[in-house]
N, C-alpha and C. Protein backbone atom coordinates (compact mmCIF):
# COMPACT_ATOMS: atom_id res chain seq x y z
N UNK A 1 0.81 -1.19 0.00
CA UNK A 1 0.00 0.00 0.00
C UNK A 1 0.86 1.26 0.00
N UNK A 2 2.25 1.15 0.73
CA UNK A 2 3.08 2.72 0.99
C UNK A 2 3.65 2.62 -0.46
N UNK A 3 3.95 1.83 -1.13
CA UNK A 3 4.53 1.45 -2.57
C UNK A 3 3.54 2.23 -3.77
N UNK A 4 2.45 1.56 -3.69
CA UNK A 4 1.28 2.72 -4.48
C UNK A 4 1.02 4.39 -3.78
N UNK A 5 0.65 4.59 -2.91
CA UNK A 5 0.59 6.02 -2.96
C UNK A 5 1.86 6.89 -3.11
N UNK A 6 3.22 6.41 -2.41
CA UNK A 6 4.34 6.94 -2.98
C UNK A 6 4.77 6.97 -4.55
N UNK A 7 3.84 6.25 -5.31
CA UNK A 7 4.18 6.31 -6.93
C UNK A 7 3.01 7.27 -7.33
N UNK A 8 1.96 7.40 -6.61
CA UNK A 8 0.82 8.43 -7.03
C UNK A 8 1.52 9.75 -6.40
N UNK A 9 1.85 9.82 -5.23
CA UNK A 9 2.81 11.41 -4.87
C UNK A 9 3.79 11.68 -6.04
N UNK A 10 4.56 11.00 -6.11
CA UNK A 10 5.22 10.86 -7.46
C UNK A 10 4.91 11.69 -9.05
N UNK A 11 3.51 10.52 -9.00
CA UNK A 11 3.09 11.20 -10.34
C UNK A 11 2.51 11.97 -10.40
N UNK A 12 1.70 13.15 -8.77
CA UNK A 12 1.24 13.61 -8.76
C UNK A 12 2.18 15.02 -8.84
N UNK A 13 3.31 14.78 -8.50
CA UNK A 13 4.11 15.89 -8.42
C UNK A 13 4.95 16.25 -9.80
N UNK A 14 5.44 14.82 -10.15
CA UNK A 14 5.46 15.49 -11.95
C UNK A 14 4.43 15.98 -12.88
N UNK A 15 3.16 15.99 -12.30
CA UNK A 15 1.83 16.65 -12.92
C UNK A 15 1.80 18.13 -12.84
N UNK A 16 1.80 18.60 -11.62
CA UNK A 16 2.18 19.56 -11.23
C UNK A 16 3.12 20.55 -11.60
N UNK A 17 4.59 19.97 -11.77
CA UNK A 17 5.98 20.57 -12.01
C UNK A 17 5.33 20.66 -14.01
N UNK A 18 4.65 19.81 -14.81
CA UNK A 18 4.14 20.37 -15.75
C UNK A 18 3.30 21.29 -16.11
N UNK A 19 2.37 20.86 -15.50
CA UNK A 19 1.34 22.22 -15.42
C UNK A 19 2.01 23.52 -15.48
N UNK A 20 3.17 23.77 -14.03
CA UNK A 20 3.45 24.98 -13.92
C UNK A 20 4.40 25.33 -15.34
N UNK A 21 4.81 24.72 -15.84
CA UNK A 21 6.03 25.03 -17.19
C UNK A 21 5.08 25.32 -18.01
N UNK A 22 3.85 24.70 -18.13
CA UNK A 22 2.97 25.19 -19.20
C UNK A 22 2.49 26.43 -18.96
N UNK A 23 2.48 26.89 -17.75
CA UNK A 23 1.19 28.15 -17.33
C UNK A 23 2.57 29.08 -16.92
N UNK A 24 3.63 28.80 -16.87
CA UNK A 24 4.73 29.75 -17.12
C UNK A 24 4.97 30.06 -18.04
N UNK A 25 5.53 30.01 -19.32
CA UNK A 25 6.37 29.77 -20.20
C UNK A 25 7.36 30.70 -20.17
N UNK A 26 8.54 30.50 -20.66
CA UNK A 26 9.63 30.84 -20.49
C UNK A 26 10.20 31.13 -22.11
N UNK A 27 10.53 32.56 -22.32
CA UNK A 27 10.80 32.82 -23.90
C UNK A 27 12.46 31.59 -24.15
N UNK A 28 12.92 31.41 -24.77
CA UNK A 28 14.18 30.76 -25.53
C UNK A 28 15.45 32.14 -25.16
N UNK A 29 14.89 32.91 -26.23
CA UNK A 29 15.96 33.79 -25.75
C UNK A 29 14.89 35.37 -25.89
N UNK A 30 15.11 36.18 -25.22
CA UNK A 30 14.77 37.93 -25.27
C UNK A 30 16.08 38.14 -25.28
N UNK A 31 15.68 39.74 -25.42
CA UNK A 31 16.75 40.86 -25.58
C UNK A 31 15.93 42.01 -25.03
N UNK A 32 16.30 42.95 -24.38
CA UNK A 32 15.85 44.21 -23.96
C UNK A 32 16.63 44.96 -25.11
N UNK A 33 16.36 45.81 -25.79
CA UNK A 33 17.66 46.78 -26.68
C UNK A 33 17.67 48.28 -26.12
N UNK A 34 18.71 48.49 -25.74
CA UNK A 34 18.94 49.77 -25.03
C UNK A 34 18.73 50.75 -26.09
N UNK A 35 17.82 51.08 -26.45
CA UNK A 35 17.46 51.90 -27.22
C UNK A 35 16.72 53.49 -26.52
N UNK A 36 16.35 53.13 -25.78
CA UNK A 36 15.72 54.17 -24.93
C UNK A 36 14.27 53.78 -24.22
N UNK A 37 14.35 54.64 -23.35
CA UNK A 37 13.19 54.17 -22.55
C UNK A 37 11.20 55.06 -22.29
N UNK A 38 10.80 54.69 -21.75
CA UNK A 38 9.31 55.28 -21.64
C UNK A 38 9.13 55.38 -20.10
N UNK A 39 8.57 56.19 -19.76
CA UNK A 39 7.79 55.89 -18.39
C UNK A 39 6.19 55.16 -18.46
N UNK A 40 5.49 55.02 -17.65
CA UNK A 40 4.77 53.88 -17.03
C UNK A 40 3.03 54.64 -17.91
N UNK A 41 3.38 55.79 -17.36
CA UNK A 41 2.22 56.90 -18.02
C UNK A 41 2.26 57.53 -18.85
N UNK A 42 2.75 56.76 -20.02
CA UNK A 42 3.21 58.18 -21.23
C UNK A 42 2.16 57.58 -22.39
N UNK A 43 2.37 58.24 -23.05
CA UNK A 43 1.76 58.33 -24.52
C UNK A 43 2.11 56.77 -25.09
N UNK A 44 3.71 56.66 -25.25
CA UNK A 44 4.42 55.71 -25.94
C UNK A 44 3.59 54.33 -24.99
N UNK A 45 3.74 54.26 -23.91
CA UNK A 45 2.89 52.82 -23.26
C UNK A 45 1.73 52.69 -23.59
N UNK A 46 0.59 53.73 -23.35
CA UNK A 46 -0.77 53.45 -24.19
C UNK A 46 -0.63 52.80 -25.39
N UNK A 47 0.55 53.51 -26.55
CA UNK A 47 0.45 52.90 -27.97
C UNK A 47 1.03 51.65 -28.02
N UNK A 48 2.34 51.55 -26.84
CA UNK A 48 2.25 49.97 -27.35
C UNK A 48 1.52 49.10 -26.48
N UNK A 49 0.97 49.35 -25.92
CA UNK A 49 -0.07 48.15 -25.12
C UNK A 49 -1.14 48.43 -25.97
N UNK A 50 -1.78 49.70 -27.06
CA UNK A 50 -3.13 49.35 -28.11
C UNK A 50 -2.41 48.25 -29.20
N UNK A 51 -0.62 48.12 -29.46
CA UNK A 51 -0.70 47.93 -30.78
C UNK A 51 0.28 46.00 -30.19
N UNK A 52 0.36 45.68 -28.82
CA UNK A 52 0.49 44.61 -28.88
C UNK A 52 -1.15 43.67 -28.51
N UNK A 53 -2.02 44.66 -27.97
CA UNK A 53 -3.06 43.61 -27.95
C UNK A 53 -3.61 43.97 -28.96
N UNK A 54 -3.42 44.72 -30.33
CA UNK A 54 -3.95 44.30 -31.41
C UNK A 54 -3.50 43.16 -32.27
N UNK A 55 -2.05 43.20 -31.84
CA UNK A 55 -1.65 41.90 -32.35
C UNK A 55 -1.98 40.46 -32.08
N UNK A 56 -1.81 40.45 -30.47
CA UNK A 56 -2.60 39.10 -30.17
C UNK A 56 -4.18 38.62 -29.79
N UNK A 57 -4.94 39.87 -30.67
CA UNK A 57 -6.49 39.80 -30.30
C UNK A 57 -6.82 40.03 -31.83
N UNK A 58 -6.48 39.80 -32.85
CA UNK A 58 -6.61 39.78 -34.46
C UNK A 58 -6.49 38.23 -34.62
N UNK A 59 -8.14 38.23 -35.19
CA UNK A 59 -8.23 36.61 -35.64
C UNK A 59 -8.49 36.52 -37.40
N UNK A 60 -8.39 37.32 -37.69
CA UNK A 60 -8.51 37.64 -38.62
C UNK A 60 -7.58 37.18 -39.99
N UNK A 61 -6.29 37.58 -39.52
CA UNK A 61 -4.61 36.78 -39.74
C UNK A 61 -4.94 35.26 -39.28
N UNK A 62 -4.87 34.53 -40.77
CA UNK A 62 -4.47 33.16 -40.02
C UNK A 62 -3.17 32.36 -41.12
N UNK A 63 -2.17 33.55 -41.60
CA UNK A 63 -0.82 32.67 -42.03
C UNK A 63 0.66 33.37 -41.30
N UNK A 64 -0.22 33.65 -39.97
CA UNK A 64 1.03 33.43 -38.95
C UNK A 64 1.98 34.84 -38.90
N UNK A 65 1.66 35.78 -39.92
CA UNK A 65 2.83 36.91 -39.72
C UNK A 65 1.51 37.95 -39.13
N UNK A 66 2.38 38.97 -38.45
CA UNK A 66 1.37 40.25 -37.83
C UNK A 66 2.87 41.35 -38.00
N UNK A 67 1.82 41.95 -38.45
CA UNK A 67 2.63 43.29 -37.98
C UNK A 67 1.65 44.62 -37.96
N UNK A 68 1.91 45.58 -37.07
CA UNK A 68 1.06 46.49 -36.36
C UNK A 68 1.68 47.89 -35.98
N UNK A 69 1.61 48.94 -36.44
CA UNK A 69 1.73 49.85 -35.74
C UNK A 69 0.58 50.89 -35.29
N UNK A 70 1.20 51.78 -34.18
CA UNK A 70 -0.26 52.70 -33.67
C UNK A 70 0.54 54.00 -32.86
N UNK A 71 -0.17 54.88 -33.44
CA UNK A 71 0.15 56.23 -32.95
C UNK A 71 0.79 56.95 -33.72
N UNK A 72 1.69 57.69 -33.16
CA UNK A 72 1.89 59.26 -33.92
C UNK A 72 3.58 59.47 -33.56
N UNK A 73 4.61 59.93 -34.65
CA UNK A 73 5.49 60.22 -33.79
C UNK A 73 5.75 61.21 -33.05
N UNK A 74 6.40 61.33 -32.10
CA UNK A 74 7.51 60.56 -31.33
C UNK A 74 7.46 59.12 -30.38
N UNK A 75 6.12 58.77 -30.57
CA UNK A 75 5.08 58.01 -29.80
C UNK A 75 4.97 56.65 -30.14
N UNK A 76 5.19 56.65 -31.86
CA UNK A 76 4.28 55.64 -32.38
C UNK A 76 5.37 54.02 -32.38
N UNK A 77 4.90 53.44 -31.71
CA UNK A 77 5.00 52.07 -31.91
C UNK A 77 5.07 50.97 -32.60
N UNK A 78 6.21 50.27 -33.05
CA UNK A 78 5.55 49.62 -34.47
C UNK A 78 6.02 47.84 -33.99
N UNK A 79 5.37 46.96 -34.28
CA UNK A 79 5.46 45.61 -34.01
C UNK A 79 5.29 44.72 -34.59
N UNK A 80 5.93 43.27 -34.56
CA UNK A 80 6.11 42.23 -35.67
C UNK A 80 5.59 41.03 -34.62
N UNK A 81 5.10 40.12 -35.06
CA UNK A 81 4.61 39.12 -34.66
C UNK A 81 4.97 37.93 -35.80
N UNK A 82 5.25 37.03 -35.72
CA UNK A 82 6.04 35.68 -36.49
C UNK A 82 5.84 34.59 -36.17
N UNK A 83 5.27 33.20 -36.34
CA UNK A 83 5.08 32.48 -36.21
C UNK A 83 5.59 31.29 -36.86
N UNK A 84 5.85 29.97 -35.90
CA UNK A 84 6.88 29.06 -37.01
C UNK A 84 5.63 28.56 -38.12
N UNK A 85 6.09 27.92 -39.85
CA UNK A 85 5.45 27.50 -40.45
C UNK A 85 4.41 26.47 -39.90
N UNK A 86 4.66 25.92 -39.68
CA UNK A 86 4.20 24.28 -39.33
C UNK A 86 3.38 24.54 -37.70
N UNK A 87 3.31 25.49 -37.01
CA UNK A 87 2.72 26.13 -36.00
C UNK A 87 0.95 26.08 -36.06
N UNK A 88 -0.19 25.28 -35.55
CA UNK A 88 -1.22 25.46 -35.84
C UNK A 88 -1.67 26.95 -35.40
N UNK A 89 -2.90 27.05 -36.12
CA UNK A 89 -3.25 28.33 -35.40
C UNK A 89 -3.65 28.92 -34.08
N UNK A 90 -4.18 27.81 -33.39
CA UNK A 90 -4.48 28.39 -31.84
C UNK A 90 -3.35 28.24 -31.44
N UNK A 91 -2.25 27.21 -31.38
CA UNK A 91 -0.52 27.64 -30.90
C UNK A 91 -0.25 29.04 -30.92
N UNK A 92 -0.23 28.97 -32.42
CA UNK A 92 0.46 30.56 -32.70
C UNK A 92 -0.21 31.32 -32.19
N UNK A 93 -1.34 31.75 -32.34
CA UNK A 93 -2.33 32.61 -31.35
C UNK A 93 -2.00 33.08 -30.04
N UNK A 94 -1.71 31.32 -29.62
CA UNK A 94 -1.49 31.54 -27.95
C UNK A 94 0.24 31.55 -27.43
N UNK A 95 0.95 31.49 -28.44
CA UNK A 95 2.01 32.17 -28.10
C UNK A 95 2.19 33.66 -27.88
N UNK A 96 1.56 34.04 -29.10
CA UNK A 96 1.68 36.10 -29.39
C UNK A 96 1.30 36.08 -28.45
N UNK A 97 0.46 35.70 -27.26
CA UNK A 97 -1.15 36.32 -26.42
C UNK A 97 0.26 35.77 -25.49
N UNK A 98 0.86 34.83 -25.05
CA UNK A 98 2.13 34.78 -24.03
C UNK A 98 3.36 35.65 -24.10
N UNK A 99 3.45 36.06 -25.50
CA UNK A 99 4.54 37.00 -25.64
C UNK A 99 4.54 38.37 -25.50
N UNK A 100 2.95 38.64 -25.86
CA UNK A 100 2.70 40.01 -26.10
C UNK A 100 2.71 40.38 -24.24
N UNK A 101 2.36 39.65 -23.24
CA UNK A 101 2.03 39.27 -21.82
C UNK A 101 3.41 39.81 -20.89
N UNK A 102 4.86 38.73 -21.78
CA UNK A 102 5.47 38.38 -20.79
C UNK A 102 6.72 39.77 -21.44
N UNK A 103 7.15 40.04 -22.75
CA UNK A 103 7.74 40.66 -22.86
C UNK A 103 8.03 42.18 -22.72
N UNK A 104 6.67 42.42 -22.05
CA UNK A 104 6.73 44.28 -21.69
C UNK A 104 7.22 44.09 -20.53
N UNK A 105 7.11 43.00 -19.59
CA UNK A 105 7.51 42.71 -17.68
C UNK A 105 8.69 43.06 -17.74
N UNK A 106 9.11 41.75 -18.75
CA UNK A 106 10.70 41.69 -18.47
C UNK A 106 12.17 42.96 -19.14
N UNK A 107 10.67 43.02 -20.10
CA UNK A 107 11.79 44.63 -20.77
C UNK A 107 11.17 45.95 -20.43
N UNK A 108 10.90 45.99 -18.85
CA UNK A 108 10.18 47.34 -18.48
C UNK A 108 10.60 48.66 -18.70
N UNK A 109 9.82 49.27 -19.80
CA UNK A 109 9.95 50.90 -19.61
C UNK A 109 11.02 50.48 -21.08
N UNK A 110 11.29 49.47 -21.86
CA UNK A 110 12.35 50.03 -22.56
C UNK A 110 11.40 49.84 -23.82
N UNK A 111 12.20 51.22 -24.85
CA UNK A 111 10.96 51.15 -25.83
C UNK A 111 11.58 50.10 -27.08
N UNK A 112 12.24 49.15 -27.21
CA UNK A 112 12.68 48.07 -27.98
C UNK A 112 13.38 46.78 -27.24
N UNK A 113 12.27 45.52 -28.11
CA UNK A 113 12.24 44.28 -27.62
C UNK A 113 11.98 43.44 -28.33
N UNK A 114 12.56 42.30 -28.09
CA UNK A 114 12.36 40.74 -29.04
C UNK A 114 12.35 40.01 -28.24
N UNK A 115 12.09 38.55 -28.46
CA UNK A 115 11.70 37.73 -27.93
C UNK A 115 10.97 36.35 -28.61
N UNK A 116 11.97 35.49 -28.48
CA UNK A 116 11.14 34.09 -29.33
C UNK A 116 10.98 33.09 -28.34
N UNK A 117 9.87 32.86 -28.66
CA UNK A 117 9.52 30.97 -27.92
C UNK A 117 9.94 29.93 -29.36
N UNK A 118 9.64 28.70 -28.49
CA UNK A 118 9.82 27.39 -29.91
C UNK A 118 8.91 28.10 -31.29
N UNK A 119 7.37 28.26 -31.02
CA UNK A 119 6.51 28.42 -32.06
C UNK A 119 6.44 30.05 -32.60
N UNK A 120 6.85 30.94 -31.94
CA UNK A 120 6.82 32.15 -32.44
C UNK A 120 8.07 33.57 -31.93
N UNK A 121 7.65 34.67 -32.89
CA UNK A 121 8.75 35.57 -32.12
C UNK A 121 7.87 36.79 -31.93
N UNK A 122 8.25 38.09 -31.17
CA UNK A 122 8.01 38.94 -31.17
C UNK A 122 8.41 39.98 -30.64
N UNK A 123 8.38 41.08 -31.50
CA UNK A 123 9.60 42.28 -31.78
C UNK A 123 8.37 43.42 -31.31
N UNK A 124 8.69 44.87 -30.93
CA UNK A 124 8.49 46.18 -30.99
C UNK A 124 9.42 46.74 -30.76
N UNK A 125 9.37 48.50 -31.25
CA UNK A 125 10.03 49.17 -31.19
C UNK A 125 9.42 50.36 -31.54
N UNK A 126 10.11 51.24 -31.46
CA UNK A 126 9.94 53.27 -31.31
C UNK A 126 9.99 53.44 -32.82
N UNK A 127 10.97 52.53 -33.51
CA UNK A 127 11.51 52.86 -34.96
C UNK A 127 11.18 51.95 -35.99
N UNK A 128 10.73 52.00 -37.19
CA UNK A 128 10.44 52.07 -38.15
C UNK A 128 10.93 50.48 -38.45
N UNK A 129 10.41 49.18 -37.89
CA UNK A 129 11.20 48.19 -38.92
C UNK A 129 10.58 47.24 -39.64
N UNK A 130 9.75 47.94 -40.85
CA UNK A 130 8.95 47.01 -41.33
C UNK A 130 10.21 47.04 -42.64
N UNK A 131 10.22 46.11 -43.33
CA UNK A 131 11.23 46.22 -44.60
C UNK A 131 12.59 47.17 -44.20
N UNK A 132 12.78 46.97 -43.32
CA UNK A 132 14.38 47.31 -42.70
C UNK A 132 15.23 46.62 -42.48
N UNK A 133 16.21 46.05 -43.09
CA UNK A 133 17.57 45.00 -42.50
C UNK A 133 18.20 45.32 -41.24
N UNK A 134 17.90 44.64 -40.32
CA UNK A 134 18.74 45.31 -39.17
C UNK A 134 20.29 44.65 -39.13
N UNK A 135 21.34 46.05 -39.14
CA UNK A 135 22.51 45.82 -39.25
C UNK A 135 23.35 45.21 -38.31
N UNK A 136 22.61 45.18 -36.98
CA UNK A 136 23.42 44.28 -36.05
C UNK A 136 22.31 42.75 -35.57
N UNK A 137 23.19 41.52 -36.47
CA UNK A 137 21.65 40.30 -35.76
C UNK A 137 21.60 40.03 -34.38
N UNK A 138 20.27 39.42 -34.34
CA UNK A 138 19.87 39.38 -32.98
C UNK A 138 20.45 37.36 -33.11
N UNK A 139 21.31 37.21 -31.76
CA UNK A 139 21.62 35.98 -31.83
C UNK A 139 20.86 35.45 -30.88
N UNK A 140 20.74 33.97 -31.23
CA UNK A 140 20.14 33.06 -30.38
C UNK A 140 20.53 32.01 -29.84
């Protein structure tokens, strides 16, 4: 009998230690880019919190790329959303909706950020990078 419930504590606790990895997730790699920063109440935070939950609240897009900007400069916000090919759509969905979540926390107040999980990536910034080569890559 101590043989069975010690294998159910067991499996009850690797249940658990999953759950939480799922209801965490943890990006692969971010970057904060010292590019400059915002305060908490400005203009620039309204626009990018309208133009990342437009990204991950658009069902509209279903071949995986987003891109979004909103506002006015010096203000305006512009953002990329990416998804792997082979990524179904509620995945990808529910990655942006984890990324768009976790990457303003961890890059607070700075106004440029990336960030990829396995199934998707996602970028904003202050500056202009739709059809822009960026000259220094972001490694992973």
């Amino acid at each position: 009998m101590a043989m069975v419930s010690s294998r159910l504590v067991f499996l009850f606790s690797i249940c658990i230690l999953i759950s939480q990895a799922i209801a965490q997730p943890n990006f692969l790699y971010y970057s904060c880019l010292d590019k400059g920063n915002y305060t908490s109440n400005s203009t620039y935070n309204t626009n990018l919190n309208q133009v990342l939950s437009s990204l991950s609240s658009n069902t509209e897009i279903e071949y995986g790329f987003y891109n979004f900007s909103y506002g006015k400069s010096p203000d305006k916000v512009y953002s990329l959303g990416l998804c792997r090919g082979d990524a179904k759509l509620d995945i990808c969905r529910s990655c942006l909706n984890n990324a768009t979540n976790l990457l303003p926390l961890l890059c607070s107040n700075q106004k440029e950020a990336i960030g990829w999980y396995d199934y998707c990536m996602l970028r904003y910034s202050f500056r202009d990078i739709f059809n822009i080569m960026e000259d220094s890559p972001f490694y992973m």
